[in-house]
PDB file of N, CA and C in Angstrom:
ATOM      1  N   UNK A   1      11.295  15.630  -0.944  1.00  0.00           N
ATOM      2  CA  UNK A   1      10.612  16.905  -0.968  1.00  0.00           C
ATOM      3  C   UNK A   1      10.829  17.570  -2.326  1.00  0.00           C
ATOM      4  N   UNK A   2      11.994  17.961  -2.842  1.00  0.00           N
ATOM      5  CA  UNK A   2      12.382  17.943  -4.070  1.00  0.00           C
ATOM      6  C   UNK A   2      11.466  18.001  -5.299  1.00  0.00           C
ATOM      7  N   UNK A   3      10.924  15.994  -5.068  1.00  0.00           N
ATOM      8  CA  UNK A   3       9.850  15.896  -6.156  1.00  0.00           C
ATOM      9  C   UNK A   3       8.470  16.710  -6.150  1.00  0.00           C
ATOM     10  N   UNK A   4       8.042  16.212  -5.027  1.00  0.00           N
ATOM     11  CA  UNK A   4       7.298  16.832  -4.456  1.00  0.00           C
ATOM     12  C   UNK A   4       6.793  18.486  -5.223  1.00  0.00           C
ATOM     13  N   UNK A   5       7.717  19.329  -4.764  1.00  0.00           N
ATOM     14  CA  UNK A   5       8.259  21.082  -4.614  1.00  0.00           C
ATOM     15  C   UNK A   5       7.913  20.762  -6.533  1.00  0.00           C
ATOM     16  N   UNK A   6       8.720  20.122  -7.374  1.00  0.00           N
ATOM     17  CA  UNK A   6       8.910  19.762  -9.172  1.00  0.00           C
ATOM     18  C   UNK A   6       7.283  19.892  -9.327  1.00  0.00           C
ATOM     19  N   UNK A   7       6.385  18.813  -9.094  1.00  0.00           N
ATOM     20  CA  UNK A   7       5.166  18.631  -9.275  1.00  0.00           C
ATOM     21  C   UNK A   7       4.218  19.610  -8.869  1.00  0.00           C
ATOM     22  N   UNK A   8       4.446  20.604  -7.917  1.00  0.00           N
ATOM     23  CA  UNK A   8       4.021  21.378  -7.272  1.00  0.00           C
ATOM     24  C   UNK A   8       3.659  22.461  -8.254  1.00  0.00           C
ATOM     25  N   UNK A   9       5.104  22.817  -8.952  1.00  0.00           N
ATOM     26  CA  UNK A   9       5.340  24.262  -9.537  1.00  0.00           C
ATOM     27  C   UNK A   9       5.391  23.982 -10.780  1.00  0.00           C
ATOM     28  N   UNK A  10       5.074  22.622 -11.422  1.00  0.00           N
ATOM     29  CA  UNK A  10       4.559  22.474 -12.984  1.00  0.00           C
ATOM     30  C   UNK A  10       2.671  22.677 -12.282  1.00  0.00           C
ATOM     31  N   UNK A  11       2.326  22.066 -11.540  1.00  0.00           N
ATOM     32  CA  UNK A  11       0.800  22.244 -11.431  1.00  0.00           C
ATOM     33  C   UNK A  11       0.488  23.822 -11.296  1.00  0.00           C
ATOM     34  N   UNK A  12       1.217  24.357 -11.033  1.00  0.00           N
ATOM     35  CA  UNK A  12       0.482  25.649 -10.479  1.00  0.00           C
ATOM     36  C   UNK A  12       0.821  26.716 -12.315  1.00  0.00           C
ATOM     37  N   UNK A  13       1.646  26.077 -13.315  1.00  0.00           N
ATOM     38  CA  UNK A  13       1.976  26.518 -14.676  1.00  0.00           C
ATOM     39  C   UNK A  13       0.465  25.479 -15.649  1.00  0.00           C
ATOM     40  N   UNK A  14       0.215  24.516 -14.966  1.00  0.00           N
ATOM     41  CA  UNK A  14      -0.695  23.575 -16.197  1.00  0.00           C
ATOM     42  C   UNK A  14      -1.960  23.002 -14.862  1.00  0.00           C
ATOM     43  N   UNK A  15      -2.732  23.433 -14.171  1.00  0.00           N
ATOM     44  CA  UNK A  15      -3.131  22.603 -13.199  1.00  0.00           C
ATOM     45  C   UNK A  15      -4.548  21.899 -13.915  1.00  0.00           C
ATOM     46  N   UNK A  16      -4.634  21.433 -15.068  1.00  0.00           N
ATOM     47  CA  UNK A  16      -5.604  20.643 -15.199  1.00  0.00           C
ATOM     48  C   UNK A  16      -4.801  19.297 -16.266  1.00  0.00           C
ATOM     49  N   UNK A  17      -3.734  19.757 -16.017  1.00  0.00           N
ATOM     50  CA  UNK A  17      -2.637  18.563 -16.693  1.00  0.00           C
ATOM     51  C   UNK A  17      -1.487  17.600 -16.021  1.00  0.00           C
ATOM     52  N   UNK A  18      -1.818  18.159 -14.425  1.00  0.00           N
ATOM     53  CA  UNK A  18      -0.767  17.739 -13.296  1.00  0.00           C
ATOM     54  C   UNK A  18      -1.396  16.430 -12.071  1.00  0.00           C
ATOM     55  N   UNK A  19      -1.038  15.660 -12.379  1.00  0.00           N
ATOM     56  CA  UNK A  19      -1.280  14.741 -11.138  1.00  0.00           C
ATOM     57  C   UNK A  19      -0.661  15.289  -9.911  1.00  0.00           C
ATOM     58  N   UNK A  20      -1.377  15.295  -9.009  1.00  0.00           N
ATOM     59  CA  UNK A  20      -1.108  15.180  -7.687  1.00  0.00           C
ATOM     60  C   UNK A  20      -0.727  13.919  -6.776  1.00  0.00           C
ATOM     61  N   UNK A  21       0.551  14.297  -6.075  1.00  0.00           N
ATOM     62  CA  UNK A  21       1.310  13.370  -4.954  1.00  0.00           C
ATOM     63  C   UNK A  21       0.899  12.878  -4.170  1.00  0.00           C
ATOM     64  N   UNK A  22       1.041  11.386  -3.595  1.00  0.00           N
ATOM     65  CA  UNK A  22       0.780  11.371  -2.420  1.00  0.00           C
ATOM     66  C   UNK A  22       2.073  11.065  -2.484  1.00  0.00           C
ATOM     67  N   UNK A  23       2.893  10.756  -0.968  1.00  0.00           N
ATOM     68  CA  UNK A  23       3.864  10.140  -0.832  1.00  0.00           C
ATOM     69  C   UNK A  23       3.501   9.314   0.695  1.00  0.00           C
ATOM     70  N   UNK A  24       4.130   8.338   0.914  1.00  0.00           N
ATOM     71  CA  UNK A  24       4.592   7.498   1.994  1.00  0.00           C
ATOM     72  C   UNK A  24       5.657   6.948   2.069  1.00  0.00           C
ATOM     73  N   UNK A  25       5.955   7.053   3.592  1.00  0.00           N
ATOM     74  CA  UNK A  25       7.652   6.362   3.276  1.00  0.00           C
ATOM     75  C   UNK A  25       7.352   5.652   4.624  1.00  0.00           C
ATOM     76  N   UNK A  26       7.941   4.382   4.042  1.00  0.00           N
ATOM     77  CA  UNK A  26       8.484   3.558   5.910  1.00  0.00           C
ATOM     78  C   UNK A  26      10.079   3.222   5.353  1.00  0.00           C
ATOM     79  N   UNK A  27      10.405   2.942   6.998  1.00  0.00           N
ATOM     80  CA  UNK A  27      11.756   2.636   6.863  1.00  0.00           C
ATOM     81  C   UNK A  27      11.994   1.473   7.646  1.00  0.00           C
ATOM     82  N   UNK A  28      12.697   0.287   7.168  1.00  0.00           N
ATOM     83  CA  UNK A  28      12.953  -0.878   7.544  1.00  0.00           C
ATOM     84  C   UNK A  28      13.439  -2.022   6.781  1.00  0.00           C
ATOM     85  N   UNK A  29      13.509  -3.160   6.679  1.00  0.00           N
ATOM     86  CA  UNK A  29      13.788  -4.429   6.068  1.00  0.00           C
ATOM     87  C   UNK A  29      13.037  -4.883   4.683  1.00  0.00           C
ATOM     88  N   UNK A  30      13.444  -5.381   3.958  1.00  0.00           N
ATOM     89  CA  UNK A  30      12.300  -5.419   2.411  1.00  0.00           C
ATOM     90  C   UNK A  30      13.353  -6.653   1.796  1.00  0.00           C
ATOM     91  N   UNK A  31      12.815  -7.644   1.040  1.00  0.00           N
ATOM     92  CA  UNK A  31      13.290  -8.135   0.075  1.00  0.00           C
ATOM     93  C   UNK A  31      13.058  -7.518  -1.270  1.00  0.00           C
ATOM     94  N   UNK A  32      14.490  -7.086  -1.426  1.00  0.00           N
ATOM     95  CA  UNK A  32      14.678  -6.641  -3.013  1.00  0.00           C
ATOM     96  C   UNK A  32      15.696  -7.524  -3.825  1.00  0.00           C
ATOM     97  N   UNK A  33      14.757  -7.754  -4.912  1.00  0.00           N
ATOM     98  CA  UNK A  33      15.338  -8.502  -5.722  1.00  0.00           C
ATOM     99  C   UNK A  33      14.331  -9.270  -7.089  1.00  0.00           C
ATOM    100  N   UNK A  34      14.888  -9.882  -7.741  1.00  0.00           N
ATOM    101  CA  UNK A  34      13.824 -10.427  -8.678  1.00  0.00           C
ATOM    102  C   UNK A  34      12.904 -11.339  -8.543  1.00  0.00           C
ATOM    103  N   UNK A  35      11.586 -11.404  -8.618  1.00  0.00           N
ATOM    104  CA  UNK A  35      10.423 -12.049  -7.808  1.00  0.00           C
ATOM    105  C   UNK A  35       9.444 -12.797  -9.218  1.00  0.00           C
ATOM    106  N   UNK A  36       9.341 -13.741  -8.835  1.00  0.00           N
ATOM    107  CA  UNK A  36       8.466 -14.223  -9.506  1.00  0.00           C
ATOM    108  C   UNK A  36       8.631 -15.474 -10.701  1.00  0.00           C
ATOM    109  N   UNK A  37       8.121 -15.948 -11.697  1.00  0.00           N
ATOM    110  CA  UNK A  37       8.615 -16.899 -12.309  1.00  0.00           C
ATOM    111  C   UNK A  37       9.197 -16.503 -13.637  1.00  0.00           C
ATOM    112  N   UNK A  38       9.784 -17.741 -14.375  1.00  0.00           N
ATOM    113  CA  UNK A  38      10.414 -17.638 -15.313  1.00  0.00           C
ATOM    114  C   UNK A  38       9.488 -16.679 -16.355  1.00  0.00           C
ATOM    115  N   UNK A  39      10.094 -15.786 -16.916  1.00  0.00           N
ATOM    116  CA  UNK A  39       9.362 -15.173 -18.030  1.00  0.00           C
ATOM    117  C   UNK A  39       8.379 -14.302 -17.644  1.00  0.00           C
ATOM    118  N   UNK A  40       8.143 -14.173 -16.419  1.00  0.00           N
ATOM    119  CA  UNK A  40       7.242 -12.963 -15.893  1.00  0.00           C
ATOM    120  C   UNK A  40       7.717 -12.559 -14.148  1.00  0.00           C
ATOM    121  N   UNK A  41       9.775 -12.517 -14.542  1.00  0.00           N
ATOM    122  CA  UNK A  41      10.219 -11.826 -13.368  1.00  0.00           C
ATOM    123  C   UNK A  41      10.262 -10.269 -13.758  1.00  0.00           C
ATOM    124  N   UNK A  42      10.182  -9.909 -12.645  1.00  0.00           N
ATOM    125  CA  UNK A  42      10.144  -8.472 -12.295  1.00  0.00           C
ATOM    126  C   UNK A  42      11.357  -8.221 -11.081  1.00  0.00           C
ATOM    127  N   UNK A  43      11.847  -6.355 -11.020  1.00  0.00           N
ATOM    128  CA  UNK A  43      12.899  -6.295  -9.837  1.00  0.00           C
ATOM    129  C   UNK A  43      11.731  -5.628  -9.011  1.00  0.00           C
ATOM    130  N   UNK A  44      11.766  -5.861  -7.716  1.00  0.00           N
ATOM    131  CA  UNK A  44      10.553  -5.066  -6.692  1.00  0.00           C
ATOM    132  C   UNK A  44      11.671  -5.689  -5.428  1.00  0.00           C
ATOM    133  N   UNK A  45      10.729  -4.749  -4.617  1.00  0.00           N
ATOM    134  CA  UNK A  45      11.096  -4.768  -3.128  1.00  0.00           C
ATOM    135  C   UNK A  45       9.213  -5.281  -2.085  1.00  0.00           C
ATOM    136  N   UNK A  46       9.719  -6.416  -1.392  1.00  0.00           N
ATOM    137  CA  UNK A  46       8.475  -6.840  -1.069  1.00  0.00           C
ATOM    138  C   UNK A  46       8.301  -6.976   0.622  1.00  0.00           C
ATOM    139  N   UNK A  47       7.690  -6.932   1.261  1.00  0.00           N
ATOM    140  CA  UNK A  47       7.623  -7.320   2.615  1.00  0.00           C
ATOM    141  C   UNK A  47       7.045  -6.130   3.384  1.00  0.00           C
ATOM    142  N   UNK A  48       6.484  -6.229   4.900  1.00  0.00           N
ATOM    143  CA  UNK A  48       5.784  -5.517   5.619  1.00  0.00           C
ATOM    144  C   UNK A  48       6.233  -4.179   5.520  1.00  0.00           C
ATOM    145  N   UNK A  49       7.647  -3.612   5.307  1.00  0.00           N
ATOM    146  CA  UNK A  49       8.293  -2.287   4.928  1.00  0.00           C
ATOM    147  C   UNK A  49       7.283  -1.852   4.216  1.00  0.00           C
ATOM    148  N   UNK A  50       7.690  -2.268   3.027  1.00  0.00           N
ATOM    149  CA  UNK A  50       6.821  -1.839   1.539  1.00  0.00           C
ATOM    150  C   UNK A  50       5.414  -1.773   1.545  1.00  0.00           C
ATOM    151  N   UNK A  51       4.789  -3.025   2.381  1.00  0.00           N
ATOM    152  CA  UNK A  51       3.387  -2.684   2.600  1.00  0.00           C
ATOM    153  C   UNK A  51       2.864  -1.706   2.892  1.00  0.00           C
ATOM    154  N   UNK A  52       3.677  -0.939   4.432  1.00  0.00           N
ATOM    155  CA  UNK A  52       3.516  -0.279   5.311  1.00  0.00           C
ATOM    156  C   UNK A  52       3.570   1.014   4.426  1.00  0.00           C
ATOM    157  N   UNK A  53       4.436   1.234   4.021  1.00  0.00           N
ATOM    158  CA  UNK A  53       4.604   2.441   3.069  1.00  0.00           C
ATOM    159  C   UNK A  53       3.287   2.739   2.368  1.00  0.00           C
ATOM    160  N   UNK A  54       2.826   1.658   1.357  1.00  0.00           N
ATOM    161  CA  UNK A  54       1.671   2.033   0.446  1.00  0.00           C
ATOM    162  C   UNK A  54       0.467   1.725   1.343  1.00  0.00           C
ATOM    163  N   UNK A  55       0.732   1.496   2.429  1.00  0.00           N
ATOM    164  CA  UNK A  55      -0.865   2.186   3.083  1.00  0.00           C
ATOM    165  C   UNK A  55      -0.881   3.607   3.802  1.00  0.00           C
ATOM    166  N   UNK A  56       0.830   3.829   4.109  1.00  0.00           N
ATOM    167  CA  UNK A  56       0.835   5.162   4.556  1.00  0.00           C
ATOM    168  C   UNK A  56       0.731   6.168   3.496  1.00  0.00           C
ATOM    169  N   UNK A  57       0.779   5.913   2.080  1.00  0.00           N
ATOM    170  CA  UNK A  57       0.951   6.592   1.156  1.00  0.00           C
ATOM    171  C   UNK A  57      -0.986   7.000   0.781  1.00  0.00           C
ATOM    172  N   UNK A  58      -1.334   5.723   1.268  1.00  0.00           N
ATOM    173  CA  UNK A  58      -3.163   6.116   0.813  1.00  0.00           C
ATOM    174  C   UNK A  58      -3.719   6.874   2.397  1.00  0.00           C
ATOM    175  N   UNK A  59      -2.674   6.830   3.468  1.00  0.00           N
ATOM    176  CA  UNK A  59      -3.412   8.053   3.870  1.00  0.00           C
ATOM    177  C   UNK A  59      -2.752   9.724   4.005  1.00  0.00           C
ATOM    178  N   UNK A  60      -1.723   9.525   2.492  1.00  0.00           N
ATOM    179  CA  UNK A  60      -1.640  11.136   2.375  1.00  0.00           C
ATOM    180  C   UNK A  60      -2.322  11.816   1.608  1.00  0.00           C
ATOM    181  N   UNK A  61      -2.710  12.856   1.997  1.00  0.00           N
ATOM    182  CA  UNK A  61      -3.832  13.894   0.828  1.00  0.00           C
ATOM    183  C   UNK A  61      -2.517  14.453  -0.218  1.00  0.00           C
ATOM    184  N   UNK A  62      -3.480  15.041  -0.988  1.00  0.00           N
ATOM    185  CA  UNK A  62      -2.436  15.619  -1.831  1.00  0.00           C
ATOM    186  C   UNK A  62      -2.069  16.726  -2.131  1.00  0.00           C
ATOM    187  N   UNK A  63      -0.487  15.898  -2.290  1.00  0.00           N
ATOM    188  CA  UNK A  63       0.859  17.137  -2.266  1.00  0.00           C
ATOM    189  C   UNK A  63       1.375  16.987  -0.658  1.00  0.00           C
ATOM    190  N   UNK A  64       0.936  15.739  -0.045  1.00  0.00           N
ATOM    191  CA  UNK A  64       1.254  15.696   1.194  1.00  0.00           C
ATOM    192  C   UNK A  64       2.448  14.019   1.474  1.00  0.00           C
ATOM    193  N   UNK A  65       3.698  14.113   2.501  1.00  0.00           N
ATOM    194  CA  UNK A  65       4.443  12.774   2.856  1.00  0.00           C
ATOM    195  C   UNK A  65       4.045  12.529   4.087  1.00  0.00           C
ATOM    196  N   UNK A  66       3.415  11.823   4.452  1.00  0.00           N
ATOM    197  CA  UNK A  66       3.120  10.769   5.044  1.00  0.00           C
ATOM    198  C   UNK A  66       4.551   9.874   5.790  1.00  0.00           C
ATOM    199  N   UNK A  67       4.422   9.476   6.995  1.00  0.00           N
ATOM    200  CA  UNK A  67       5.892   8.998   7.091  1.00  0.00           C
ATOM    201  C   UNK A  67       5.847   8.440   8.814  1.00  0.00           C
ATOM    202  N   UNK A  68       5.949   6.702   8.139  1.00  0.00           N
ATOM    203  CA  UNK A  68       5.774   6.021   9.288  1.00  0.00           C
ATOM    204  C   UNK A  68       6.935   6.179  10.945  1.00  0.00           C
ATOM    205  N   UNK A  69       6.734   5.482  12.159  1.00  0.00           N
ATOM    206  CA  UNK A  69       7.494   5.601  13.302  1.00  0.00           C
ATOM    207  C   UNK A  69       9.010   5.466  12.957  1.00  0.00           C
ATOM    208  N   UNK A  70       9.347   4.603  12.599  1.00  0.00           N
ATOM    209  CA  UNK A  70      10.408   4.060  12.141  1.00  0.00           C
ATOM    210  C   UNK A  70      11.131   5.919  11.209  1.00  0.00           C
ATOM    211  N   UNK A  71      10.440   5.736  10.605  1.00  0.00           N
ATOM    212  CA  UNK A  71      10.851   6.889   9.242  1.00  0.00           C
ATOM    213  C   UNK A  71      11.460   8.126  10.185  1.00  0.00           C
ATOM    214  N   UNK A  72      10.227   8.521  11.134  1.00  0.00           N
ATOM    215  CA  UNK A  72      10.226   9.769  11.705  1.00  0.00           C
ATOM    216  C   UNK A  72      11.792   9.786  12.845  1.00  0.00           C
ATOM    217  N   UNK A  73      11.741   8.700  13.634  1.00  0.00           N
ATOM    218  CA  UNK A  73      12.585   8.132  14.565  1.00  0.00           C
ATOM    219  C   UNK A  73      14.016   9.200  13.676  1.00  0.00           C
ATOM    220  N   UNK A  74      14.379   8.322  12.823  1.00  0.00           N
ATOM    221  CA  UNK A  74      15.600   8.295  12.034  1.00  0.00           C
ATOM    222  C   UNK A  74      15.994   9.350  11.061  1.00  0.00           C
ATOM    223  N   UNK A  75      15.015  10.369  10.911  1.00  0.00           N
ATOM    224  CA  UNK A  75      14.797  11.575  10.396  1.00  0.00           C
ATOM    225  C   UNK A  75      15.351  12.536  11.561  1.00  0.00           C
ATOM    226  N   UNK A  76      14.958  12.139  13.119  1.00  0.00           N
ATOM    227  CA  UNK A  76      15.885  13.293  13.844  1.00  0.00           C
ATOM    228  C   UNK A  76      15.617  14.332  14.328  1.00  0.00           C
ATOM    229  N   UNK A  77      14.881  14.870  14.115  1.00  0.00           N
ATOM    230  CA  UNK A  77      14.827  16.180  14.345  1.00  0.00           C
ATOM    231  C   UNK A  77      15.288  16.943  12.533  1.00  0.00           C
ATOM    232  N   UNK A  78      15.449  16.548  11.675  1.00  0.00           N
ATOM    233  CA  UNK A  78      15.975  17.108  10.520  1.00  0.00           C
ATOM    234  C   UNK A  78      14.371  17.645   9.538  1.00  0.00           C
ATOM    235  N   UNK A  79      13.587  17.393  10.357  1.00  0.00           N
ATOM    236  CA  UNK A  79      12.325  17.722   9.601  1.00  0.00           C
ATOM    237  C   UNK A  79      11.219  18.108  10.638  1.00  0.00           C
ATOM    238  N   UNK A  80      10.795  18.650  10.119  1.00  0.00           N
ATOM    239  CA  UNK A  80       9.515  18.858  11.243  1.00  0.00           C
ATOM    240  C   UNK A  80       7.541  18.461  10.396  1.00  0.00           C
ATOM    241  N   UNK A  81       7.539  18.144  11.194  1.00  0.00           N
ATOM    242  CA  UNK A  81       5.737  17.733  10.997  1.00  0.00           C
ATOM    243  C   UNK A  81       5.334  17.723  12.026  1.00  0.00           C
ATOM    244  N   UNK A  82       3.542  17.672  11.967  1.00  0.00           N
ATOM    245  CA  UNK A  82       3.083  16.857  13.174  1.00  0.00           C
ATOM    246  C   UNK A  82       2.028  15.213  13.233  1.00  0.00           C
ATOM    247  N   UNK A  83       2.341  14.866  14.191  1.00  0.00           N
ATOM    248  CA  UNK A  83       1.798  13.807  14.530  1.00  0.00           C
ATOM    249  C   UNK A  83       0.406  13.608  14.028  1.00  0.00           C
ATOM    250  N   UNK A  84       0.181  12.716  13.213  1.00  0.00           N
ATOM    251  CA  UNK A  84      -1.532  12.310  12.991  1.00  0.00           C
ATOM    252  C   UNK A  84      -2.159  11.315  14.335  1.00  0.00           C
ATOM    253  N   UNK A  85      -2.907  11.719  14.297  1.00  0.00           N
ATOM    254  CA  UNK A  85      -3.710  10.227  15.428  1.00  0.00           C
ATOM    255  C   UNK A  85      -3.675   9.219  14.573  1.00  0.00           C
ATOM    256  N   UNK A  86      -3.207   8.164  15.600  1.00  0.00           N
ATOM    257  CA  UNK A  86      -3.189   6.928  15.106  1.00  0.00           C
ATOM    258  C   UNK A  86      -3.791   6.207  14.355  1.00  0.00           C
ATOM    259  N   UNK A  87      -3.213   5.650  12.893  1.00  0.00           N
ATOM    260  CA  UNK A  87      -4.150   5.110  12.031  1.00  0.00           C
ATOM    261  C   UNK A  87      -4.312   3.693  11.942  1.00  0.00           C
ATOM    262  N   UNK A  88      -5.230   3.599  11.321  1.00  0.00           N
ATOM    263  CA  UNK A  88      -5.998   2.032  11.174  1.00  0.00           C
ATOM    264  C   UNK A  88      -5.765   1.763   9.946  1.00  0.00           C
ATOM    265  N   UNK A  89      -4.394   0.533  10.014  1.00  0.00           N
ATOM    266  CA  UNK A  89      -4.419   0.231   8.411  1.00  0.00           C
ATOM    267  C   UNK A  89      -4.595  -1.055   8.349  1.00  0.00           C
ATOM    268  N   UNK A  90      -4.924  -1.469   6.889  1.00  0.00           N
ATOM    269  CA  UNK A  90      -5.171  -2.789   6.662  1.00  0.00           C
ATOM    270  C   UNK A  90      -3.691  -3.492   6.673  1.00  0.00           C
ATOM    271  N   UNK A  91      -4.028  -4.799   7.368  1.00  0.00           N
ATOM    272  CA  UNK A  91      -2.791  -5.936   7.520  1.00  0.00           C
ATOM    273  C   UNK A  91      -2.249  -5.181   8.744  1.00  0.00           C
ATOM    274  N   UNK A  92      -2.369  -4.732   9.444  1.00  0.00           N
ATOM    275  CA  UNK A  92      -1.781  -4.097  11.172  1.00  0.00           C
ATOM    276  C   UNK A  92      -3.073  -4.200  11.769  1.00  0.00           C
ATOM    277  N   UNK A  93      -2.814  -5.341  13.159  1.00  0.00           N
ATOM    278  CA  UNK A  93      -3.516  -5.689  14.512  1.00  0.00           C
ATOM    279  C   UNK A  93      -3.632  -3.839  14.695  1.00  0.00           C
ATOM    280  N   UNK A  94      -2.621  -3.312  15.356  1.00  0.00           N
ATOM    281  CA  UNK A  94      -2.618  -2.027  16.199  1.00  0.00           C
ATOM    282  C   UNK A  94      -2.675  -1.086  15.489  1.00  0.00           C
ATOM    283  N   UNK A  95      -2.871  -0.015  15.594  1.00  0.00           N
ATOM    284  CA  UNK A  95      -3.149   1.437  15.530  1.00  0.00           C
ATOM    285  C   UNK A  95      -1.683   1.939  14.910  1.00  0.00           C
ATOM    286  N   UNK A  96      -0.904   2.371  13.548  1.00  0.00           N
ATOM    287  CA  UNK A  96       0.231   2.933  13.550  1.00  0.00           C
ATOM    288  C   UNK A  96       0.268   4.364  13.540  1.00  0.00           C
ATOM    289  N   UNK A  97       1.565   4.556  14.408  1.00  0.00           N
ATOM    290  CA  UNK A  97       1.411   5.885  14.392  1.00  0.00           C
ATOM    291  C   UNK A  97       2.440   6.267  13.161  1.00  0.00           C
ATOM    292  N   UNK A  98       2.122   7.684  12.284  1.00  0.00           N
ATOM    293  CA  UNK A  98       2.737   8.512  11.485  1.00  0.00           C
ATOM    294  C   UNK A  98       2.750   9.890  11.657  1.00  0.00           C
ATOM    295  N   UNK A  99       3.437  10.584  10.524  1.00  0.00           N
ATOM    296  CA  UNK A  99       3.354  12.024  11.268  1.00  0.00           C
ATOM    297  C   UNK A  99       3.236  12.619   9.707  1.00  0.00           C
ATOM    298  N   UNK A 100       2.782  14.049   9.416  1.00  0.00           N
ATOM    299  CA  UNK A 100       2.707  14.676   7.846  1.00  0.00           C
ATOM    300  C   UNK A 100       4.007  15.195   7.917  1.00  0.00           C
ATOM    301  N   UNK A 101       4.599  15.018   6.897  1.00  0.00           N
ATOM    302  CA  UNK A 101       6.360  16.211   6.759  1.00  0.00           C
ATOM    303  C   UNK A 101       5.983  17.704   6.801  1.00  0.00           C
ATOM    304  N   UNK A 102       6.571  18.614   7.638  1.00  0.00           N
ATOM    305  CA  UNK A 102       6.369  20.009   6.668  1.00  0.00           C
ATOM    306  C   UNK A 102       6.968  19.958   5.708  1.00  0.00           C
ATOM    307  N   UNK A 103       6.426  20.990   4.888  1.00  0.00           N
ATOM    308  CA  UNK A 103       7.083  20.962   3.022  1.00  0.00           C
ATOM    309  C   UNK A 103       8.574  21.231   3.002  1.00  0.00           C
ATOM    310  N   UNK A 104       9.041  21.730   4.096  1.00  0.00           N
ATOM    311  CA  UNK A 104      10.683  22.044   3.742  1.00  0.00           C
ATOM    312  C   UNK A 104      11.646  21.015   5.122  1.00  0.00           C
ATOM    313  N   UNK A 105      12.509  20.452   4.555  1.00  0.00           N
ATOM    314  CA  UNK A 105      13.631  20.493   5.613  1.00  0.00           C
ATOM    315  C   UNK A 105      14.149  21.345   6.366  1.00  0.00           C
ATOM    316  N   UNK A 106      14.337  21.185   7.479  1.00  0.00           N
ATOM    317  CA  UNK A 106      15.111  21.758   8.725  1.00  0.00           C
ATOM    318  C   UNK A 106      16.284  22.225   8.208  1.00  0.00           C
ATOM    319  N   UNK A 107      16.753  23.305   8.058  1.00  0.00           N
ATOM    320  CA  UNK A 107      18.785  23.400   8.164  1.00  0.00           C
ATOM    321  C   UNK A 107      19.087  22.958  10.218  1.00  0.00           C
ATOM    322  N   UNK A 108      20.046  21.431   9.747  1.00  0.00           N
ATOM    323  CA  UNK A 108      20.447  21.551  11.172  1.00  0.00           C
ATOM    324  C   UNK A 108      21.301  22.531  11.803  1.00  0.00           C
ATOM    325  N   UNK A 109      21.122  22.761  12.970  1.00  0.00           N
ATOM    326  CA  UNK A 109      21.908  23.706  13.749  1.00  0.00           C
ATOM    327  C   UNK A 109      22.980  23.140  13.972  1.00  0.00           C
ATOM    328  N   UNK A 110      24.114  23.616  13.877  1.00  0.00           N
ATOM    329  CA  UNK A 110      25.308  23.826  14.092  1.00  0.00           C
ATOM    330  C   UNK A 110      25.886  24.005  15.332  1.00  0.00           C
ATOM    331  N   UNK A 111      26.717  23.048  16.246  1.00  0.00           N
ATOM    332  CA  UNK A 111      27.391  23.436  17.430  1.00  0.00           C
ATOM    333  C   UNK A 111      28.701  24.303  17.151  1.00  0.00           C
ATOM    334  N   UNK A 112      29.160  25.159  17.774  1.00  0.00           N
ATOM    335  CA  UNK A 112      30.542  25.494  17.273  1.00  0.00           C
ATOM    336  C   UNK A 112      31.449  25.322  18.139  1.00  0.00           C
TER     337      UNK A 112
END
């Protein structure tokens, strides 16, 4: 959110000089590490995680996070958004569900 909030409040000082965000996040399993052949390796992180992410990332508008089942699950209650209807992405048989972040984090509540 952070970045997000950074990009936000240089656009609103220069807004015909500011790219706009999307973000997506999934959370899960990825091979990270160096990929590819001699002399044209690269470090990346590769697999259905990562996929999943950059298709959830093309369906955030902008200045908006995007943020797959998995993501939301493990987030907690520490954020609030709401639920999009189920999307249709490329390389997924089924329907995934995601949800939009609100722009700020939750302060968790405190038991005493």
């Amino acid at each position: 959110v952070s970045l997000r909030d950074a990009i936000e409040e240089l656009g609103a000082r220069r807004p015909d000089a500011t790219p706009r965000l999307h973000i997506g996040v999934s959370t899960g399993p990825a091979f990270v590490g160096s990929v590819g052949a001699a002399g044209r390796r690269s470090f990346s992180a590769i697999g259905d995680t990562t996929n999943l992410g950059a298709r959830l990332l093309g369906a955030a508008g902008p200045g908006e996070i995007v943020v797959g089942e998995a993501t939301w699950t493990r987030l907690g209650g520490v954020a609030g958004g709401e639920a999009l209807e189920p999307l249709r992405l490329k390389g997924k048989r089924d329907p995934v569900l995601a949800w939009r972040l609100e722009p700020y984090l939750r302060t968790p509540s405190r038991v005493g």
